[in-house]
N, C-alpha and C. Protein backbone atom coordinates (compact mmCIF):
# COMPACT_ATOMS: atom_id res chain seq x y z
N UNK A 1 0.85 -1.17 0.00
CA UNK A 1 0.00 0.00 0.00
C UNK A 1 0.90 1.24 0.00
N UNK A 2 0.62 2.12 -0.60
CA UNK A 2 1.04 3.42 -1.00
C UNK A 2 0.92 4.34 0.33
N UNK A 3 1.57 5.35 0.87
CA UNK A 3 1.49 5.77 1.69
C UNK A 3 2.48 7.61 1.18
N UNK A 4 1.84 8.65 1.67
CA UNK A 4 2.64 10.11 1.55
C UNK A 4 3.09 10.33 3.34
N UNK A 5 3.82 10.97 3.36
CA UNK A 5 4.24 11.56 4.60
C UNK A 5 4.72 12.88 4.38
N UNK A 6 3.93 13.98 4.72
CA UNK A 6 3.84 15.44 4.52
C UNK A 6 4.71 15.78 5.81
N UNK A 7 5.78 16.73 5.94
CA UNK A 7 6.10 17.23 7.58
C UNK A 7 6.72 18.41 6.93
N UNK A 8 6.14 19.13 7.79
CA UNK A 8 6.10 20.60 8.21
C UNK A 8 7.70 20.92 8.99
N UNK A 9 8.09 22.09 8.67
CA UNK A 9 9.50 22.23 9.20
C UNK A 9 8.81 23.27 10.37
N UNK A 10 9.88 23.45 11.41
CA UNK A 10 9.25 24.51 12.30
C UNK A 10 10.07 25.54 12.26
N UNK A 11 10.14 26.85 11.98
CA UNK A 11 10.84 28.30 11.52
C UNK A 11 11.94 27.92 12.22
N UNK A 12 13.24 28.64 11.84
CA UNK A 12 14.19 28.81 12.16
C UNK A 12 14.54 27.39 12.55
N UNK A 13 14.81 26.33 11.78
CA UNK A 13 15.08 24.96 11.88
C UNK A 13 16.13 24.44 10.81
N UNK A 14 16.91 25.44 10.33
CA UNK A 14 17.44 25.35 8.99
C UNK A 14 18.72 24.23 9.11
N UNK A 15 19.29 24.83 10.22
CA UNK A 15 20.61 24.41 10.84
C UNK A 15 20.35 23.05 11.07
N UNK A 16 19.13 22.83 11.64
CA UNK A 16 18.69 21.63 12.56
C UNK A 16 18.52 20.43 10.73
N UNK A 17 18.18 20.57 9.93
CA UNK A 17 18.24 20.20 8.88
C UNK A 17 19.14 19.84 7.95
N UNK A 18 20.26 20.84 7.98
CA UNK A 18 21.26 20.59 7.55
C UNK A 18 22.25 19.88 8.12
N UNK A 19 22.07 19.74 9.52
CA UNK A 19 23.18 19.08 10.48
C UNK A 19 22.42 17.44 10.25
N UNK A 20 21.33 16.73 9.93
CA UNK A 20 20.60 15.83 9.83
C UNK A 20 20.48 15.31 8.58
N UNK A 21 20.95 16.06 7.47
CA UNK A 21 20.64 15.61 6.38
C UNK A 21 21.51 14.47 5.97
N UNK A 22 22.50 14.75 6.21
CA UNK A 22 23.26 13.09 5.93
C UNK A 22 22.49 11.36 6.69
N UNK A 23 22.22 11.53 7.62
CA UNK A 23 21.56 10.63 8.51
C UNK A 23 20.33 10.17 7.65
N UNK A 24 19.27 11.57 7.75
CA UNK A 24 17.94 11.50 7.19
C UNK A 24 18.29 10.75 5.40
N UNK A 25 19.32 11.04 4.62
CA UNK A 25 19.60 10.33 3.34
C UNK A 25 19.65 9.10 3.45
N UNK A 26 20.85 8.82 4.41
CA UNK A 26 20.97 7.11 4.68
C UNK A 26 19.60 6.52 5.01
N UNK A 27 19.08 7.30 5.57
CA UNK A 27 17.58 6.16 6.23
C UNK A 27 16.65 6.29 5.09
N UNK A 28 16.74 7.11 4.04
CA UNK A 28 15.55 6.98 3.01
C UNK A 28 16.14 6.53 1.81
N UNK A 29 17.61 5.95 1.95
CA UNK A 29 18.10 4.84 1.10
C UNK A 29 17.95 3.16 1.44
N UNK A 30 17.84 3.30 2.60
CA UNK A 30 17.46 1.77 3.20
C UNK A 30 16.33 1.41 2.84
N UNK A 31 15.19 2.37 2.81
CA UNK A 31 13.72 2.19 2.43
C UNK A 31 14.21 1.20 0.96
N UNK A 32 14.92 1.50 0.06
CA UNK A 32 14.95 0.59 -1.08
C UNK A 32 14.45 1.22 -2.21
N UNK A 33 13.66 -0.01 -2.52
CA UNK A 33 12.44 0.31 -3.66
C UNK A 33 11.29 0.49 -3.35
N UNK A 34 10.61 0.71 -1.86
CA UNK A 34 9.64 0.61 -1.11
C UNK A 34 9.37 2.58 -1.04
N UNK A 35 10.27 3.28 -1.25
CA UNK A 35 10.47 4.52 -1.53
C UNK A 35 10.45 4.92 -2.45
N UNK A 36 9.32 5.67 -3.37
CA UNK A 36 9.18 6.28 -4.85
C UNK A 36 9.16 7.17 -4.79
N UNK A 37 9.38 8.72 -4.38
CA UNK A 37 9.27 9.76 -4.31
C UNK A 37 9.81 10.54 -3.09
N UNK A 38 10.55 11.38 -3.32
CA UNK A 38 11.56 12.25 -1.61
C UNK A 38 11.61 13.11 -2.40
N UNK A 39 11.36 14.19 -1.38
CA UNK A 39 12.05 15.94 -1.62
C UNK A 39 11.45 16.84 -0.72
N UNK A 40 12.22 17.99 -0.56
CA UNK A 40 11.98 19.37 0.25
C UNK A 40 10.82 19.70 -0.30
N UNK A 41 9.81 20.40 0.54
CA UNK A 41 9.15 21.51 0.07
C UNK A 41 9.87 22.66 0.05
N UNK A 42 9.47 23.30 -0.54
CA UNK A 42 10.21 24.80 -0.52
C UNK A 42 9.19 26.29 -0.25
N UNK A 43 10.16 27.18 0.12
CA UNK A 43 9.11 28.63 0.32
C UNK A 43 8.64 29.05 -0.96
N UNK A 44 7.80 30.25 -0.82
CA UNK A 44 7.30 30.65 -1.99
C UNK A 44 7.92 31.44 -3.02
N UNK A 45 9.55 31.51 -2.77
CA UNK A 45 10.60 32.02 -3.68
C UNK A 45 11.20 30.36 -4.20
N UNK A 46 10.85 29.70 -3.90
CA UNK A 46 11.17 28.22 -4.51
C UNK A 46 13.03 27.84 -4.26
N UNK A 47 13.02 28.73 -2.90
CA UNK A 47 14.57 28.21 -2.59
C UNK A 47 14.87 27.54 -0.82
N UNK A 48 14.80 27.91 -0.14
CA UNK A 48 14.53 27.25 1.05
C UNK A 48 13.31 26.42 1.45
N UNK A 49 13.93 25.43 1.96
CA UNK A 49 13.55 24.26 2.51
C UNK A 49 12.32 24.38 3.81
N UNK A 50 11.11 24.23 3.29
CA UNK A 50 10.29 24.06 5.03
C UNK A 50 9.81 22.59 4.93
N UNK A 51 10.03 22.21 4.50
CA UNK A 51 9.24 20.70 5.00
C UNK A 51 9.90 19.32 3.99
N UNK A 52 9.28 18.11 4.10
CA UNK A 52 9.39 17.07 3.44
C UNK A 52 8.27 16.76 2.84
N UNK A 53 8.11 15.80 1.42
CA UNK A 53 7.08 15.22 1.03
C UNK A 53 7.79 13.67 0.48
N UNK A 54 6.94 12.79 1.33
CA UNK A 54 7.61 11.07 0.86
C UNK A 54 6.57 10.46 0.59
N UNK A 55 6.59 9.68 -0.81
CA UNK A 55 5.66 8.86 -0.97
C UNK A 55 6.26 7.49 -1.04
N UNK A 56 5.99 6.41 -0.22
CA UNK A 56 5.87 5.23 -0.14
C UNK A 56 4.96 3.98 0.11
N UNK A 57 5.85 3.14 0.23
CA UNK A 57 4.94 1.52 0.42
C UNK A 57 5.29 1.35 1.95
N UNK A 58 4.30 0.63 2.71
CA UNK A 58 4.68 -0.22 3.88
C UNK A 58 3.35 -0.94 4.05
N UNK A 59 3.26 -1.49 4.90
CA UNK A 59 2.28 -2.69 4.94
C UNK A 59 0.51 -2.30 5.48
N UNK A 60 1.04 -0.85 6.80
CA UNK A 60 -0.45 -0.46 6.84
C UNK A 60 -0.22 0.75 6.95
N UNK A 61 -1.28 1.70 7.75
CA UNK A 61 -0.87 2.77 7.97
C UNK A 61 -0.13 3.11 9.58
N UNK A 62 -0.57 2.39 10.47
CA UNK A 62 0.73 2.29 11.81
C UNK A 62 2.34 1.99 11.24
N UNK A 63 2.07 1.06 10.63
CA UNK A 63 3.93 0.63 10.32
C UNK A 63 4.25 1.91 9.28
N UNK A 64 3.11 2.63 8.33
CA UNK A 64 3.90 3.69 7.90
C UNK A 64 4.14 4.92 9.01
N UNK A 65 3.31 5.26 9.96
CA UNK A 65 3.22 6.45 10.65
C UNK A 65 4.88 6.00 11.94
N UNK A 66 5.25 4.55 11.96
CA UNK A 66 6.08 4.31 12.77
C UNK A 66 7.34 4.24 11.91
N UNK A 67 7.35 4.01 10.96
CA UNK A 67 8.87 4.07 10.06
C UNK A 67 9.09 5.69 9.77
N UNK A 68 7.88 6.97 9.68
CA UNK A 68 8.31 8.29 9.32
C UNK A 68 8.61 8.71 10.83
N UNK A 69 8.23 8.12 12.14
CA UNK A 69 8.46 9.02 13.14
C UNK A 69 10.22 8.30 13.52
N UNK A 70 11.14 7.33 12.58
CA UNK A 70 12.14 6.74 12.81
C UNK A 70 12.99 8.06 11.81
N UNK A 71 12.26 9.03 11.06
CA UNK A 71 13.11 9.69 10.65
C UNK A 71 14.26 10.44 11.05
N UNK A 72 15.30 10.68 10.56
CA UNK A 72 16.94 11.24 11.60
C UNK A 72 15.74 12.66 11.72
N UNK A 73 15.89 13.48 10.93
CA UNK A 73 15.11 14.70 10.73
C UNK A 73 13.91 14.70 11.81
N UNK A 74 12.80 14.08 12.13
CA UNK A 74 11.93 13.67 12.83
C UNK A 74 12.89 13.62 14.43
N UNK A 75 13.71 12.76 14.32
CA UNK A 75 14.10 12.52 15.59
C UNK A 75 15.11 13.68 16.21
N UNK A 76 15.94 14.76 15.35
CA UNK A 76 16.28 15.44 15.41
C UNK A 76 15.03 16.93 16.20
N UNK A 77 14.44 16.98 15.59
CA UNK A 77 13.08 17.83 16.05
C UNK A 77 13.26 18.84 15.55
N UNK A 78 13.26 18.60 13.85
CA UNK A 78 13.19 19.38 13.18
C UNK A 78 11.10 19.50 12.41
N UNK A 79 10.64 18.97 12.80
CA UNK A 79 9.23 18.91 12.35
C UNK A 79 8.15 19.70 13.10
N UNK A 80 7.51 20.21 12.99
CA UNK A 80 6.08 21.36 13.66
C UNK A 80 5.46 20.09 13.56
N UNK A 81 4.93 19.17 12.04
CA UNK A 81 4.11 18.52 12.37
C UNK A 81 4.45 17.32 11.21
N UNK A 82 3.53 16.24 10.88
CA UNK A 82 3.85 14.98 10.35
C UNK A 82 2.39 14.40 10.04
N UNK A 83 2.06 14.66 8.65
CA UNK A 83 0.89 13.51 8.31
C UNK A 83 1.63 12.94 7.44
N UNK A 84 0.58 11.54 7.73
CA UNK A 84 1.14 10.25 7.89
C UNK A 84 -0.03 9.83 6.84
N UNK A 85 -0.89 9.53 5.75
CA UNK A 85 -2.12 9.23 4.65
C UNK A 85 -1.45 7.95 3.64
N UNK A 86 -2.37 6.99 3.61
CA UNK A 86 -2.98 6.48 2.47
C UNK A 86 -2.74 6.78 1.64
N UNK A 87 -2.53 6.45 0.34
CA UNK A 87 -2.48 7.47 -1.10
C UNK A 87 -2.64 6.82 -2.24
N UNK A 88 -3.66 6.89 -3.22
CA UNK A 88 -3.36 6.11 -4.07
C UNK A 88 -3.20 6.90 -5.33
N UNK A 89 -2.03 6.03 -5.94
CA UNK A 89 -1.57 6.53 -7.40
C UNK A 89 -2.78 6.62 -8.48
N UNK A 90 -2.79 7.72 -9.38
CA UNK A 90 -4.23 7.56 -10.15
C UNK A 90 -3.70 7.92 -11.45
N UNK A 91 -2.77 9.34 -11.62
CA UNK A 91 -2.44 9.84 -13.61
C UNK A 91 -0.95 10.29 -12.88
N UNK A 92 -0.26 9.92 -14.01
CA UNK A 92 0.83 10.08 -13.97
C UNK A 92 1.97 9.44 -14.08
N UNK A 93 3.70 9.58 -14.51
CA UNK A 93 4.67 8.66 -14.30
C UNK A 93 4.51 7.51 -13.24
N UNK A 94 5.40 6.52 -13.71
CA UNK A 94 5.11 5.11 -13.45
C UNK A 94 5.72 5.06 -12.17
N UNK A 95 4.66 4.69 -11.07
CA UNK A 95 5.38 4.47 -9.65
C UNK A 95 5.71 3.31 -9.67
């Protein structure tokens, strides 16, 4: 099952992000092929970083809401907030 994980950065968290980002890479390379989609959101000048958007597979929605709260970034406490949804693929490139 398909799963997104939306998280919200909390202001002035930039540092806290960048000091995590190596960690947070390794752990969303382990995901595999179970991981189809990673990237920053960005502000409305389309250059800094406030949040994450991940779309993946895991088995329900607890084991997904428990593998995004294993995030380095997450565990770092770089997040305001974290939804955790269902998602299903409908138009578009091949997930």
């Amino acid at each position: 099952m398909l799963f997104i994980a939306h998280c919200t950065d909390k202001a002035d968290h930039l540092q806290v992000r960048l000091d995590a980002r190596p960690d947070h890479l390794a752990f969303l390379k382990a995901k595999g092929d179970a991981l189809k989609l990673a990237g920053p959101t960005l502000d409305s000048d389309g250059e800094a970083p406030t949040g994450s958007l991940l779309i993946f597979e895991d088995t329900d929605l607890e084991a997904a809401k428990a593998w995004a709260a294993k995030d380095p970034y997450a565990l770092a406490g770089l997040f305001e907030s974290v939804i955790v949804k269902p998602w299903k693929h409908a138009i578009g490139g091949g997930l």
